[in-house]
N, C-alpha and C. Protein backbone atom coordinates (compact mmCIF):
# COMPACT_ATOMS: atom_id res chain seq x y z
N UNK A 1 -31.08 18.37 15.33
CA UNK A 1 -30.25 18.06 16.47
C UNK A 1 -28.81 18.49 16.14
N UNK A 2 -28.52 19.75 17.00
CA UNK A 2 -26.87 19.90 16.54
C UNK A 2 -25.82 18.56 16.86
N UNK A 3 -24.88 18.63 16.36
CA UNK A 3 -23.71 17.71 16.61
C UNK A 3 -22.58 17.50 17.33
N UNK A 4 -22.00 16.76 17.92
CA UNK A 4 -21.29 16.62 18.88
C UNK A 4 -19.90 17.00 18.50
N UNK A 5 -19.45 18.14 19.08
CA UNK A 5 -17.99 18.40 18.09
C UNK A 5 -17.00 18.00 18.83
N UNK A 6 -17.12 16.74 20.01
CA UNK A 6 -16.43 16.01 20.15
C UNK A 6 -15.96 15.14 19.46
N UNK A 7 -17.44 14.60 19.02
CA UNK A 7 -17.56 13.07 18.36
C UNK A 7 -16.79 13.74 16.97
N UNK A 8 -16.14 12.49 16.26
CA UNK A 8 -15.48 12.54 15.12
C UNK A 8 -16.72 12.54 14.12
N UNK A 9 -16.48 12.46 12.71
CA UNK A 9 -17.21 12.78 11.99
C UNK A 9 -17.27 11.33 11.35
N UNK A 10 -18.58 10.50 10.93
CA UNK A 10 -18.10 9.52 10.37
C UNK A 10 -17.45 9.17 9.15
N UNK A 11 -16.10 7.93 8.80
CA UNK A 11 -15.77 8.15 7.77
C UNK A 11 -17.04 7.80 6.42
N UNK A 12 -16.49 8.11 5.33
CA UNK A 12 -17.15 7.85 3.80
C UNK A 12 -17.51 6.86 4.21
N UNK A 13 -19.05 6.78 3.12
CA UNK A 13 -19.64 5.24 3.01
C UNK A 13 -18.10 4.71 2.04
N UNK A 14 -17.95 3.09 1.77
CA UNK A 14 -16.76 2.90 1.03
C UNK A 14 -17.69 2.27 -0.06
N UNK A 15 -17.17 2.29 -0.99
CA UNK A 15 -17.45 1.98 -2.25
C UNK A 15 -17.66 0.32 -2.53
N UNK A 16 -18.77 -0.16 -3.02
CA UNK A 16 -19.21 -1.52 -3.50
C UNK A 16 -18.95 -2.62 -2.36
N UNK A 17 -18.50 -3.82 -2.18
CA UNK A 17 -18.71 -4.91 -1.13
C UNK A 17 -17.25 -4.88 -0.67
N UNK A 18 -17.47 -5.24 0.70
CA UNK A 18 -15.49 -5.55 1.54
C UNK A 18 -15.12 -7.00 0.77
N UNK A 19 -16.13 -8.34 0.73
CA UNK A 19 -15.51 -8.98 0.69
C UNK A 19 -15.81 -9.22 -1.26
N UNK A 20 -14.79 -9.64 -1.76
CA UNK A 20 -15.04 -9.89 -3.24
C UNK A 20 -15.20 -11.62 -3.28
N UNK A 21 -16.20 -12.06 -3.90
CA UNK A 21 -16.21 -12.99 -4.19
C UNK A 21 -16.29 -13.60 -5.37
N UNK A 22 -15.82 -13.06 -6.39
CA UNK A 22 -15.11 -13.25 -7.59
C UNK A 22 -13.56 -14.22 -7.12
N UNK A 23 -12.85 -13.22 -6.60
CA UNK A 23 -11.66 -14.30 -6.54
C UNK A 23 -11.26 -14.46 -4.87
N UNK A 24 -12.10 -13.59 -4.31
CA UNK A 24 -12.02 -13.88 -2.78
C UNK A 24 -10.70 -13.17 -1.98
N UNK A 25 -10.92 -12.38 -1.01
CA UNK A 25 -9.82 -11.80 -0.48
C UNK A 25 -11.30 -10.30 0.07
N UNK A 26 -10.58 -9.44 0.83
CA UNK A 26 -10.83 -8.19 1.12
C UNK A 26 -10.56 -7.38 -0.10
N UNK A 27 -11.49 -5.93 -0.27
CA UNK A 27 -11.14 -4.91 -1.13
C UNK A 27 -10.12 -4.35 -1.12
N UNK A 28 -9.79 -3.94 -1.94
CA UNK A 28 -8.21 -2.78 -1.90
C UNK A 28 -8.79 -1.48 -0.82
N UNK A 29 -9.92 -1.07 -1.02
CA UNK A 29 -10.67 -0.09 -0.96
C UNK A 29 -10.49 -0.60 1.00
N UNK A 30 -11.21 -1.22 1.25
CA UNK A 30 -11.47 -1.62 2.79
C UNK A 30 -9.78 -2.02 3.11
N UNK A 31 -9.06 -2.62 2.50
CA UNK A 31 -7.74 -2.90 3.14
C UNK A 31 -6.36 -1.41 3.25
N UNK A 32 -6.54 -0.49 2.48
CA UNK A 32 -6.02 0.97 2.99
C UNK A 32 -7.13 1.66 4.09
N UNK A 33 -8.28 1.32 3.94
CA UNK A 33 -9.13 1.76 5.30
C UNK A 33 -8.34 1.11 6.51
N UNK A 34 -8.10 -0.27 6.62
CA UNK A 34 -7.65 -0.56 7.63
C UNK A 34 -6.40 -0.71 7.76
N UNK A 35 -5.57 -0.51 6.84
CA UNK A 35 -4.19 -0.23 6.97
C UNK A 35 -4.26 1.36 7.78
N UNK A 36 -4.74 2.31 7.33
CA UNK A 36 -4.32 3.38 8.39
C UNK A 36 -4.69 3.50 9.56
N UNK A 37 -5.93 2.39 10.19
CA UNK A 37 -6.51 2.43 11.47
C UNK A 37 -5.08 1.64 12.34
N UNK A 38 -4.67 0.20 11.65
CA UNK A 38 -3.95 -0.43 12.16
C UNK A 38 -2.50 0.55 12.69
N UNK A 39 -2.65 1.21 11.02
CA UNK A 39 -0.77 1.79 11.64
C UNK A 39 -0.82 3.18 12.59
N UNK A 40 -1.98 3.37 12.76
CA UNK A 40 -2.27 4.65 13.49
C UNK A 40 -2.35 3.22 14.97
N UNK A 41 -2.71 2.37 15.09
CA UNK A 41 -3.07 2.18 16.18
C UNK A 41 -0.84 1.46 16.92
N UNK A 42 -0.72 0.60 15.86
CA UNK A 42 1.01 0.54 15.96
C UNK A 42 1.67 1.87 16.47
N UNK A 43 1.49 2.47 16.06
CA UNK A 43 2.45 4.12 16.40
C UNK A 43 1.83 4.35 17.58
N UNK A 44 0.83 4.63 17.48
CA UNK A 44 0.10 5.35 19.11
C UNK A 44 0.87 4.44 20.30
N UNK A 45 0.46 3.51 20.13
CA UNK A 45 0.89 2.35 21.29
C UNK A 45 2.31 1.84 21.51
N UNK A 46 2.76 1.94 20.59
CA UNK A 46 4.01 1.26 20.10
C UNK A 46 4.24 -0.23 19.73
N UNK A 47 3.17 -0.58 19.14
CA UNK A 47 3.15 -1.76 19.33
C UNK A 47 3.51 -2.74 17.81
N UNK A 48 3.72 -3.92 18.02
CA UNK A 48 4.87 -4.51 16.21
C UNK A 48 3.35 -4.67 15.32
N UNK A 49 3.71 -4.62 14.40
CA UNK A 49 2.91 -4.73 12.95
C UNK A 49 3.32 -5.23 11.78
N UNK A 50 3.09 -5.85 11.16
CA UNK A 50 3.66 -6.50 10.34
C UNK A 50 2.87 -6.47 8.63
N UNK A 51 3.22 -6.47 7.36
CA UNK A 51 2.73 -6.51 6.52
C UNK A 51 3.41 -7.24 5.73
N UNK A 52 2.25 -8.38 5.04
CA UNK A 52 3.39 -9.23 4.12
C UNK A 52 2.25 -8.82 2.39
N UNK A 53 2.93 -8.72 1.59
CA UNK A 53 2.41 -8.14 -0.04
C UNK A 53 3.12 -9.65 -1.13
N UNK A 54 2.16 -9.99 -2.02
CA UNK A 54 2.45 -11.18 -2.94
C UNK A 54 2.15 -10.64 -4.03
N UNK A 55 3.08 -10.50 -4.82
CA UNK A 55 2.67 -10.10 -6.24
C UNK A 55 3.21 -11.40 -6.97
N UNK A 56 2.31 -11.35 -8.26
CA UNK A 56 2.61 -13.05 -9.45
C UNK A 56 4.06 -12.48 -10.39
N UNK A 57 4.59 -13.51 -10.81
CA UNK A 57 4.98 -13.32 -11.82
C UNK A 57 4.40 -13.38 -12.95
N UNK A 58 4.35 -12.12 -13.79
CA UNK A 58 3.22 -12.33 -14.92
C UNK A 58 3.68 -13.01 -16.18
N UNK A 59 3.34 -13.70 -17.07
CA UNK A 59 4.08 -14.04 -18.36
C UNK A 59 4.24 -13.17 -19.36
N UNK A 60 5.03 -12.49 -19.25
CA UNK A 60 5.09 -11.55 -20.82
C UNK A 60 4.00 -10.72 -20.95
N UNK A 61 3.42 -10.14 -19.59
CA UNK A 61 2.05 -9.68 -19.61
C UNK A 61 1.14 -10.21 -19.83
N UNK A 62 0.85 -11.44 -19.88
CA UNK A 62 -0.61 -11.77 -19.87
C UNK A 62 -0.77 -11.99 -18.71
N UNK A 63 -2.82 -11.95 -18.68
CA UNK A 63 -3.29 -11.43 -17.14
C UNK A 63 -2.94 -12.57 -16.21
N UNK A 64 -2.89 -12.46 -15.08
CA UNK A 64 -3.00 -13.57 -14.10
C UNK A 64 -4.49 -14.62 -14.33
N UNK A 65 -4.50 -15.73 -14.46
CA UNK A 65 -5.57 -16.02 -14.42
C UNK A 65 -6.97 -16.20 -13.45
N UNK A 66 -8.35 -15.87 -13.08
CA UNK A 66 -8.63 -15.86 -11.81
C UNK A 66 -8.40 -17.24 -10.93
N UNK A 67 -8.49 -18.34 -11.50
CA UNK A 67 -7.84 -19.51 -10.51
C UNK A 67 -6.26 -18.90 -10.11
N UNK A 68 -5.47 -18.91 -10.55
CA UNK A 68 -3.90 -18.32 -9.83
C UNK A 68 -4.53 -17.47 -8.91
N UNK A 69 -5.34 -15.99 -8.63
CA UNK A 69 -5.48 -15.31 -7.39
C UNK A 69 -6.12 -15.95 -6.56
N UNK A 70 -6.84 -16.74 -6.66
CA UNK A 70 -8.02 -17.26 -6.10
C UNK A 70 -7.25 -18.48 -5.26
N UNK A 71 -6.35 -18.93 -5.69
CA UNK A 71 -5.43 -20.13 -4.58
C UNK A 71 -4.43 -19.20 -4.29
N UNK A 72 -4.05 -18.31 -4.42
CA UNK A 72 -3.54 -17.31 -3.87
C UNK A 72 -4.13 -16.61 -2.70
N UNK A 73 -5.49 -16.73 -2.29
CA UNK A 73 -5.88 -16.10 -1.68
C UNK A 73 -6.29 -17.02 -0.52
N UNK A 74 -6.11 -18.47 -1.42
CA UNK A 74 -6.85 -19.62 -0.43
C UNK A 74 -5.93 -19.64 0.68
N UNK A 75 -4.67 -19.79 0.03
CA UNK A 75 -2.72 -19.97 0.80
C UNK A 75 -2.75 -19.29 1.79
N UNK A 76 -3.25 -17.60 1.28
CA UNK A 76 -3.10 -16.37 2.60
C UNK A 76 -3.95 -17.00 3.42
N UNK A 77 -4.76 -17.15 3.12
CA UNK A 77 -6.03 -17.54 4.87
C UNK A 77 -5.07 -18.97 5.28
N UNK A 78 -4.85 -19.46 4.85
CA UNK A 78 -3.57 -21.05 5.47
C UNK A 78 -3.28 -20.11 6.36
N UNK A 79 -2.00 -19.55 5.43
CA UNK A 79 -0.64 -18.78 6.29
C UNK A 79 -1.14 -17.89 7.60
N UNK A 80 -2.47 -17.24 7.18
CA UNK A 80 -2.42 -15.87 8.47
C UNK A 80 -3.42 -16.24 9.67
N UNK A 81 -3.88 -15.08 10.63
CA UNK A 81 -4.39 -16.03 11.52
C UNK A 81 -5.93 -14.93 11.45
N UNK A 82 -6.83 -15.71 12.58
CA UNK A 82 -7.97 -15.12 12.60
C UNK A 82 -8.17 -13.66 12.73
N UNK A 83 -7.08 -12.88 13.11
CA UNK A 83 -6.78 -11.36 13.60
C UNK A 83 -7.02 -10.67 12.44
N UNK A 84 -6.01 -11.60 11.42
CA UNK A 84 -5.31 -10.39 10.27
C UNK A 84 -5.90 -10.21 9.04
N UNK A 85 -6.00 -9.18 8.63
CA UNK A 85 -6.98 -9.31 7.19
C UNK A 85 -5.80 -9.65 6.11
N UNK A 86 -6.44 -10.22 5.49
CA UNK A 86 -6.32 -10.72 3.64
C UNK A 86 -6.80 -10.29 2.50
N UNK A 87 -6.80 -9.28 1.90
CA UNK A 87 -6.98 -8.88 0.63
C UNK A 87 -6.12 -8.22 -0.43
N UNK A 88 -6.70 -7.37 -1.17
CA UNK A 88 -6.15 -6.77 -2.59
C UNK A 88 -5.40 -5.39 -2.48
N UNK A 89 -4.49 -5.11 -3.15
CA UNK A 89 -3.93 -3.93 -3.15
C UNK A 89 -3.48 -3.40 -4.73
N UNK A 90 -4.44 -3.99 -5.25
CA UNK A 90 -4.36 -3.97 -6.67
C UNK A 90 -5.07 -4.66 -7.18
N UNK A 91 -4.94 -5.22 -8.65
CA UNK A 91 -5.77 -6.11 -9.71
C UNK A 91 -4.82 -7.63 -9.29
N UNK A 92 -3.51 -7.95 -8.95
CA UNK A 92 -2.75 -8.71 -8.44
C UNK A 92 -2.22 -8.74 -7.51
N UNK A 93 -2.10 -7.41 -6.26
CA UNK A 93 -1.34 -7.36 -5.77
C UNK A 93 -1.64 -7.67 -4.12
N UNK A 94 -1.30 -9.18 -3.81
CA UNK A 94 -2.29 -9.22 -2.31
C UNK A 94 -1.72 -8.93 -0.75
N UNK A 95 -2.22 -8.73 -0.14
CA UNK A 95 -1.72 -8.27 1.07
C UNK A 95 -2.23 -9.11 2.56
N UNK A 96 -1.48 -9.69 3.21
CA UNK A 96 -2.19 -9.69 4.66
C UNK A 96 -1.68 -8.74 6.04
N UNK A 97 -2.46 -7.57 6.28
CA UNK A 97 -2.00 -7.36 7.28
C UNK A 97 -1.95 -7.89 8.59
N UNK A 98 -0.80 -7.68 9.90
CA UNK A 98 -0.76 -8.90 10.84
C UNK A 98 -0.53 -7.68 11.67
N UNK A 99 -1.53 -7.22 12.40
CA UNK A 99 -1.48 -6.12 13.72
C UNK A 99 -0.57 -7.33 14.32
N UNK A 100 -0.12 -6.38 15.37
CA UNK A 100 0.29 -7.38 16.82
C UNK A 100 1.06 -8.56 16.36
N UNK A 101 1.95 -8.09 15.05
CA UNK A 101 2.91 -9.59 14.95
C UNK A 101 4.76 -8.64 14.85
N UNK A 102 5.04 -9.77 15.72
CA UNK A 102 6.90 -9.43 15.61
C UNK A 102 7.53 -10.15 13.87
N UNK A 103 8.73 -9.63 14.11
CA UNK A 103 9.04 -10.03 13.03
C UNK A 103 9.45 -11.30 12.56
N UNK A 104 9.47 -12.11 13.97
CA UNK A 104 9.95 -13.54 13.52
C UNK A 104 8.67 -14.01 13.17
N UNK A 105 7.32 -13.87 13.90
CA UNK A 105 6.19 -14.51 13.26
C UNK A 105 5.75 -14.11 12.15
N UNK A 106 6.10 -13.00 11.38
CA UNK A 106 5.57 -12.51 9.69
C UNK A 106 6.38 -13.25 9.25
N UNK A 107 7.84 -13.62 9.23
CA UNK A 107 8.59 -14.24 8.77
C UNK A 107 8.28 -16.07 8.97
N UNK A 108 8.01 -16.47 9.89
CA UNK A 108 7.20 -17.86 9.48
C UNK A 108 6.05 -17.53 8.36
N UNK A 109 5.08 -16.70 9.19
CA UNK A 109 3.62 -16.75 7.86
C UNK A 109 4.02 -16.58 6.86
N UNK A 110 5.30 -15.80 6.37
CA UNK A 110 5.79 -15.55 5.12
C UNK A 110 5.99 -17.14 4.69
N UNK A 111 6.96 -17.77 5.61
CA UNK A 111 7.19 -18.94 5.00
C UNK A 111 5.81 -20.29 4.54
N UNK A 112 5.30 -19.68 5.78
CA UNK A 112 4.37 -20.76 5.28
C UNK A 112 2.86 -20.05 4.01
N UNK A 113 2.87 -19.07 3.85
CA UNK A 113 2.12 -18.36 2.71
C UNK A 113 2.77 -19.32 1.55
N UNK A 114 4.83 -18.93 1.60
CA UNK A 114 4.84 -19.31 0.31
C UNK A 114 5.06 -20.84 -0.30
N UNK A 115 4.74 -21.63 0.73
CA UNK A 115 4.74 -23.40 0.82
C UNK A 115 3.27 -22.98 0.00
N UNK A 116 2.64 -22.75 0.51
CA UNK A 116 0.99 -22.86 0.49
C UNK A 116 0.29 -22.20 -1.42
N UNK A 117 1.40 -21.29 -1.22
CA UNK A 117 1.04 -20.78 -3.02
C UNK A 117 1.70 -21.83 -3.69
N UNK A 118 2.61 -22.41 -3.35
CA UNK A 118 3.37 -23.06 -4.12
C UNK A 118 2.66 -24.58 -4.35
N UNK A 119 1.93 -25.27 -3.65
CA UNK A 119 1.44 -25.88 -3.56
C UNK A 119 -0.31 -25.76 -4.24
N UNK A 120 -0.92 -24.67 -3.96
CA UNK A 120 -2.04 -24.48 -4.76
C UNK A 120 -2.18 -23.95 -5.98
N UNK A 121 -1.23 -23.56 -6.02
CA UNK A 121 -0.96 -22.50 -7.76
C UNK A 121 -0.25 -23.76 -9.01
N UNK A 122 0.54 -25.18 -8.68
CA UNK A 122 0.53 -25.92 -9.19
C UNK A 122 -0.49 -25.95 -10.64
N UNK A 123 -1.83 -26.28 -10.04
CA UNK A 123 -2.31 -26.59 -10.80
C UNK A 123 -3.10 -25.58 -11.59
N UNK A 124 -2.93 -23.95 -11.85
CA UNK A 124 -3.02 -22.98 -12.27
C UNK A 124 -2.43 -22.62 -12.84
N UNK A 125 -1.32 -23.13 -13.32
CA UNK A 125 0.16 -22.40 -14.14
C UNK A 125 1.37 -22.35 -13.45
N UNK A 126 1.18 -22.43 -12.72
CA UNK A 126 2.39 -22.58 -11.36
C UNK A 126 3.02 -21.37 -11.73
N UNK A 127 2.07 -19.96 -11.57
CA UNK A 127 3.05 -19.08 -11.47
C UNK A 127 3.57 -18.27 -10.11
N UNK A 128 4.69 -17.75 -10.06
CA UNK A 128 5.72 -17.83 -9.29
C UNK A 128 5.60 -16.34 -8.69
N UNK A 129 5.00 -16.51 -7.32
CA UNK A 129 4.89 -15.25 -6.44
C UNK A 129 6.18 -14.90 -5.62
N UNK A 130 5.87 -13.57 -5.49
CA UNK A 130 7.54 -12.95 -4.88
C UNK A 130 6.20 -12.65 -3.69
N UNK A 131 7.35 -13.06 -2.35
CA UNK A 131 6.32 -12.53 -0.52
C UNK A 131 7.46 -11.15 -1.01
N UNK A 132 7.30 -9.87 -0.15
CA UNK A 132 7.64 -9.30 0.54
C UNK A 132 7.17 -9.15 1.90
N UNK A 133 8.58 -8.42 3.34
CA UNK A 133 7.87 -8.54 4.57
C UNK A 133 8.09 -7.21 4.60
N UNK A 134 7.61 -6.75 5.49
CA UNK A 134 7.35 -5.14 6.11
C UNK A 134 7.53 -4.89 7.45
N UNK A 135 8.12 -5.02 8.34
CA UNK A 135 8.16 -4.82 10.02
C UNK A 135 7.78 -3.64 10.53
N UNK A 136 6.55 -3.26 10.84
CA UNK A 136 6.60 -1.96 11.48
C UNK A 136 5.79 -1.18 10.74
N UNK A 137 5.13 -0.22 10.97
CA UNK A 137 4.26 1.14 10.34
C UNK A 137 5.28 1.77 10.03
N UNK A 138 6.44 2.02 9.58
CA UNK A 138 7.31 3.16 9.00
C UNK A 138 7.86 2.65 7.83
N UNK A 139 7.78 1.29 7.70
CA UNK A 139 8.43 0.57 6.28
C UNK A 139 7.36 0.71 5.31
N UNK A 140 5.97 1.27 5.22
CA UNK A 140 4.66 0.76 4.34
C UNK A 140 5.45 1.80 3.42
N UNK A 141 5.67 3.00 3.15
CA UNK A 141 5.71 3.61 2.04
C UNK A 141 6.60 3.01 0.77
N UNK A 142 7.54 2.24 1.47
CA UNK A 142 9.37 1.92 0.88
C UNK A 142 8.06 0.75 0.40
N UNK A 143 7.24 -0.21 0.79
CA UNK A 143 6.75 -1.76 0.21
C UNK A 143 5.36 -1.06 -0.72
N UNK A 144 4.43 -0.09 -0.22
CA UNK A 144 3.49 0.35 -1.33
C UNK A 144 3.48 1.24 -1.51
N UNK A 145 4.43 2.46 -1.85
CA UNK A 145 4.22 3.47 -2.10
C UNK A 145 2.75 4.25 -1.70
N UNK A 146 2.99 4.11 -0.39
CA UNK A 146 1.48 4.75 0.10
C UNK A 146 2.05 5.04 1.77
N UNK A 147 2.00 6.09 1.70
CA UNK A 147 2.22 6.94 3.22
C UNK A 147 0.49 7.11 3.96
N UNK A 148 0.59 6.36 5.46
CA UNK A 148 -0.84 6.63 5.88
C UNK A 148 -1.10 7.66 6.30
N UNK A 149 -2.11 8.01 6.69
CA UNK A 149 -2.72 9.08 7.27
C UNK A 149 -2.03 9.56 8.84
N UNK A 150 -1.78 10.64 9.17
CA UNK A 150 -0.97 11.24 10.33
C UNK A 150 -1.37 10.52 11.61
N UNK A 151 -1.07 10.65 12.61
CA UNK A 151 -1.66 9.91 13.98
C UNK A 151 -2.60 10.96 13.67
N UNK A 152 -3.79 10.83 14.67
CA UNK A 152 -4.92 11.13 14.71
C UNK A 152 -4.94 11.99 16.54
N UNK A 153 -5.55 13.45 17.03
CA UNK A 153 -4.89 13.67 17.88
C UNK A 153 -5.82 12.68 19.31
């Protein structure tokens, strides 16, 4: 059966499971998949987007422990809402993206993410996460050094 050279081509199978349940959150792998659908869909439309990124403070290099990511990850699902995904952008580095949020509401979830780490990471070492916020599909490169994929025509 020839192929529809309308139809797009489907993307790659993605590599191993979306959700990890080791320490819980989305893949890194599935969360740049949907970081470029989202910011392709922000630009097309014009519409706000928001990205908030938590990295630990590490001790002198030793690893994060998996309880610290793991109430780290509990906090993000607190803070974000049913829309937005929650996962990894690294071995520590977590992310929730928030399609369809202005900047005063990333800036509450920010606040309330970092009540919520602060409160569950207590009893893990109480180590000390930095939020960054992101407003918009044009700030992602300046917060992860990662430029998405072009609009799509």
């Amino acid at each position: 059966m020839p192929s529809n050279p309308r139809k797009p081509a489907p993307d790659p199978a993605p590599p191993g499971p979306h959700l990890l349940e080791d320490r819980g959150g989305l893949s890194a792998w599935f969360m740049r998949y949907m970081l470029d659908r989202e910011v392709d869909r922000a630009r097309r439309y014009g519409r706000p987007f928001a990205i908030l990124r938590a990295t630990p403070d590490a001790l002198a290099g030793q690893p994060v422990p998996p309880a610290a990511l793991s109430a780290a990850v509990s906090a993000a699902l607190v803070a974000a809402r049913r829309t937005d995904f929650v996962g990894w952008d690294g071995p520590t580095s977590l992310l929730i993206l928030m399609p369809e949020t202005s900047p005063e509401e990333a800036a509450l979830a920010a606040r309330r993410w970092s009540d919520e780490i602060w409160v569950r990471t207590r009893a893990t070492g109480g180590y000390k996460w930095h939020i960054a916020l992101v407003e918009g599909p044009d700030g992602i490169a300046d917060l992860l050094g990662y430029v998405p994929e072009p609009l799509s025509a």
